[in-house]
Protein backbone atom coordinates (compact mmCIF):
# COMPACT_ATOMS: atom_id res chain seq x y z
CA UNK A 1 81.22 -181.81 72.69
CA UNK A 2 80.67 -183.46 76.11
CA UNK A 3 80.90 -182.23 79.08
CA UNK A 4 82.47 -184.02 82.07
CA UNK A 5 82.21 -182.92 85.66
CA UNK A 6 84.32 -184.07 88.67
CA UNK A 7 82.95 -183.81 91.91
CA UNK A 8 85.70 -184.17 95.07
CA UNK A 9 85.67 -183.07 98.88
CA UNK A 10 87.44 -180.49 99.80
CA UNK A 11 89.80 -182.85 101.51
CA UNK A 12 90.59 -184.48 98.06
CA UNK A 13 91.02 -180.92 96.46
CA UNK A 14 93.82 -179.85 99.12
CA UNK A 15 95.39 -182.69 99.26
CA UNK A 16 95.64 -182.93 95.41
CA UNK A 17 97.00 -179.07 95.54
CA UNK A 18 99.40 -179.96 98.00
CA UNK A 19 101.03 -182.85 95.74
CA UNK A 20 100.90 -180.55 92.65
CA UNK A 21 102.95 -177.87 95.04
CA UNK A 22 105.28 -180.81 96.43
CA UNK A 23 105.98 -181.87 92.76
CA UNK A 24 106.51 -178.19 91.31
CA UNK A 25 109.15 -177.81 93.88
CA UNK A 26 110.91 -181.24 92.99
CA UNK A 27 110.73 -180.30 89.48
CA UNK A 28 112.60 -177.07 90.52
CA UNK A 29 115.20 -178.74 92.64
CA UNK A 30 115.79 -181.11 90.00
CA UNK A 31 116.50 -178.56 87.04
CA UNK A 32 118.54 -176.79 89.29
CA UNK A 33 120.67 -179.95 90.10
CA UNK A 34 120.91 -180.18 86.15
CA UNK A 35 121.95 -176.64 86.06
CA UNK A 36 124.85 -177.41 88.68
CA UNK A 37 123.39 -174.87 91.21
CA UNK A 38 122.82 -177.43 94.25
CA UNK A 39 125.72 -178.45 96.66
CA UNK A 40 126.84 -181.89 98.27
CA UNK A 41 125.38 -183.61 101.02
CA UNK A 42 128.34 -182.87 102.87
CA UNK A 43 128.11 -179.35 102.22
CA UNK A 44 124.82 -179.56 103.64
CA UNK A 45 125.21 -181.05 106.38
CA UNK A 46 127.90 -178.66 106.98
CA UNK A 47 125.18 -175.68 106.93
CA UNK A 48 122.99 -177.24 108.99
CA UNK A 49 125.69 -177.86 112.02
CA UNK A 50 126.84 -174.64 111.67
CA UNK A 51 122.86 -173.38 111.87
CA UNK A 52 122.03 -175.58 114.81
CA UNK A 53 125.13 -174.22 116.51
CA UNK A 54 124.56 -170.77 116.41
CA UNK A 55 120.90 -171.63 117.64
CA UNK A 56 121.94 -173.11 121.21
C-alpha cells in the first residue's frame, strides 16, 4: 500500500470547500428542477419586485 500526502495552503483548502459547497447546492437545485419543485423566471422575478417593494 502507498501512501500519498497532499500538502495545500489554507487558501487552497477554503477555496476548494467553498466550490464543493457551491456545487452541493447546484446539485440540489438541479434535482429539485427534475422533481418539478422550482418556479419560472417570471415567477421569480415576480417575488423579488414584490420583496424590493415592501423594502422601500
Amino acid at each position: 500500500m502507498k501512501l500519498l500526502m497532499v500538502i495545500e495552503s489554507i487558501k487552497q483548502l477554503q477555496e476548494k470547500e467553498s466550490l464543493i459547497a457551491a456545487l452541493k447546492i447546484m446539485a440540489l437545485g438541479e434535482k429539485d428542477r427534475r422533481q418539478g419543485k422550482g418556479i419560472s423566471i417570471a415567477e421569480s422575478r415576480a417575488q423579488l419586485a414584490a420583496v424590493r417593494q415592501r423594502h422601500k
